[in-house]
Protein backbone atom coordinates (compact mmCIF):
# COMPACT_ATOMS: atom_id res chain seq x y z
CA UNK A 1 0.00 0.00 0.00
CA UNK A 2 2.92 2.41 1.13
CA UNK A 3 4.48 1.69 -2.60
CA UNK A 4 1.27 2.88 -4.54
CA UNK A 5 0.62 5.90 -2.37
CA UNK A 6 4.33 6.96 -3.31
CA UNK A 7 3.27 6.19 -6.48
CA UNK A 8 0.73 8.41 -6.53
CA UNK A 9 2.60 11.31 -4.80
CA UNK A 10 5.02 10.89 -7.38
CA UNK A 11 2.34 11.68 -10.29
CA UNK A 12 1.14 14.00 -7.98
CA UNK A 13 4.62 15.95 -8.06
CA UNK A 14 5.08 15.97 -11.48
CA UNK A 15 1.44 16.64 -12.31
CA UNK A 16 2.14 20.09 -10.03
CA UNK A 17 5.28 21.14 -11.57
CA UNK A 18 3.69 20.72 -15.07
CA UNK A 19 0.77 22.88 -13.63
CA UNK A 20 3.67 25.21 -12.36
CA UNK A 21 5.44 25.60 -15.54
CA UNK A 22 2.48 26.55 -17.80
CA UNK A 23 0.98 29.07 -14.73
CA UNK A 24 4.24 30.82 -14.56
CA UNK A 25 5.32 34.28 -15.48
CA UNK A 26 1.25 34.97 -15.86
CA UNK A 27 0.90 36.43 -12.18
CA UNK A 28 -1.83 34.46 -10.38
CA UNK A 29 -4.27 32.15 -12.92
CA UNK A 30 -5.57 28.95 -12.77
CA UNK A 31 -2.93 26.77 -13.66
CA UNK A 32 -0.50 28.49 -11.04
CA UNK A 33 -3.75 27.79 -8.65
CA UNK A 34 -4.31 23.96 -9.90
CA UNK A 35 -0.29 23.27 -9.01
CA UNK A 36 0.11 24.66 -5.67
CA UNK A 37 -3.44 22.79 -4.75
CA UNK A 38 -2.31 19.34 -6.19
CA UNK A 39 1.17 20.03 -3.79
CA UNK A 40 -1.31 20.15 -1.08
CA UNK A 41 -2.88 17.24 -1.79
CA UNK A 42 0.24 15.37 -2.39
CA UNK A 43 2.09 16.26 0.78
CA UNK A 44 -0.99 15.39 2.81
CA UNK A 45 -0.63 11.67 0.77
CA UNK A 46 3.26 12.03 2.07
CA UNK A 47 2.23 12.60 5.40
CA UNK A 48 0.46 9.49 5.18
CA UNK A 49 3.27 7.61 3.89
CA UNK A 50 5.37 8.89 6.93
CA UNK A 51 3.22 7.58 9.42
CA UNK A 52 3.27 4.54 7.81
CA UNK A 53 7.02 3.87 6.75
CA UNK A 54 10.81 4.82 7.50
CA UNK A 55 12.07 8.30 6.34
CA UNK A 56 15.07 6.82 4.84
CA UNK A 57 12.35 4.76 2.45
CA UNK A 58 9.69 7.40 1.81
CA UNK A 59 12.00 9.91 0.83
CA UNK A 60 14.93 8.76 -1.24
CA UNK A 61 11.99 7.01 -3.25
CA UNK A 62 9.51 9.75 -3.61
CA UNK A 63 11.72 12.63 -4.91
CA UNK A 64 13.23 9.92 -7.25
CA UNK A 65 10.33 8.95 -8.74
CA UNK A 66 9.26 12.57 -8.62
CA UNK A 67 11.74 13.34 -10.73
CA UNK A 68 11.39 10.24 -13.18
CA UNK A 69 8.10 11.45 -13.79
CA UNK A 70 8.98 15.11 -14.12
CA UNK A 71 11.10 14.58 -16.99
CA UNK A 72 8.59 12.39 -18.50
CA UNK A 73 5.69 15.22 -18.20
CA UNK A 74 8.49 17.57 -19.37
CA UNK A 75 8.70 15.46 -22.73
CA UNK A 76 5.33 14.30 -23.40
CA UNK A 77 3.31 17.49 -22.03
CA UNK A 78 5.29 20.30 -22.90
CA UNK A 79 7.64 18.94 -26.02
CA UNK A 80 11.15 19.59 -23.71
CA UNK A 81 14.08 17.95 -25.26
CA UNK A 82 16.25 16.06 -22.69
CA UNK A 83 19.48 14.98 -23.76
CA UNK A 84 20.67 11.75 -24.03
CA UNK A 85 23.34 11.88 -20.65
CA UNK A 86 20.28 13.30 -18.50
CA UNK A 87 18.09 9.84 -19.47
CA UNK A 88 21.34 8.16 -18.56
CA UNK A 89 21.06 9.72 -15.04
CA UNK A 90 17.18 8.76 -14.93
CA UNK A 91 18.07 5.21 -15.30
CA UNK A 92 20.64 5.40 -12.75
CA UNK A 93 17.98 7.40 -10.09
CA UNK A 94 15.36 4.47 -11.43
CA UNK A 95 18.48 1.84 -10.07
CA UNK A 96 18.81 3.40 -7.04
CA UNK A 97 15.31 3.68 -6.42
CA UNK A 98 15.33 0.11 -6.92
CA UNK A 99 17.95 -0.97 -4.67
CA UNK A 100 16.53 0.96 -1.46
CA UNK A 101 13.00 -0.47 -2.20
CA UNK A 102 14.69 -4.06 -2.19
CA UNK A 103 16.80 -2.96 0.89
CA UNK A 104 13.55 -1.34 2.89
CA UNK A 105 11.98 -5.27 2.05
CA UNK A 106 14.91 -7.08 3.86
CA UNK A 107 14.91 -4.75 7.02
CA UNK A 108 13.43 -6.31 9.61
């Protein structure tokens, strides 16, 4: 359960930022508006995930995957070009990721 709610915060992040980017430089407006109130909802999910696993889980994994998914709104949402080197250092984040979920499983 703690996996799919960091999950979701995840999409959540990126969602925002997206929101963020095409709100900026407009003063205050919707979008601007629609990002800063899917952060809310998102860091109430994290709270959530706090109470419910180790710090040194929950975070490491959440602002990885938050930034996983950034890039990939970046791309598909808003046409950014992301060089080659940078999806190199996704996979690696994705890796790492990876290896803390499998250690966080083997604690006891």
């Amino acid at each position: 359960m703690v996996g799919v709610l960091i999950g979701a915060i995840a999409l959540l992040n990126a969602i925002a930022q997206v929101l963020l980017k095409l709100g900026s430089g407009r003063g205050i407006n919707g979008h601007l508006l629609a990002g800063v109130g899917v952060y809310g909802l998102s860091t109430v999910l994290y709270v959530v995930v706090l109470g419910r696993s180790q710090l040194s889980l929950a975070y490491p994994t959440t602002i990885g995957l938050t930034i996983a998914a950034t890039t990939f709104g970046g791309v598909w949402l808003l046409a950014e070009r992301v060089p080659f080197l940078a999806w190199v250092g996704i996979g690696l984040i994705l890796s790492g990721i990876g290896a803390i979920a499998i250690a966080g499983l083997t604690q006891p």
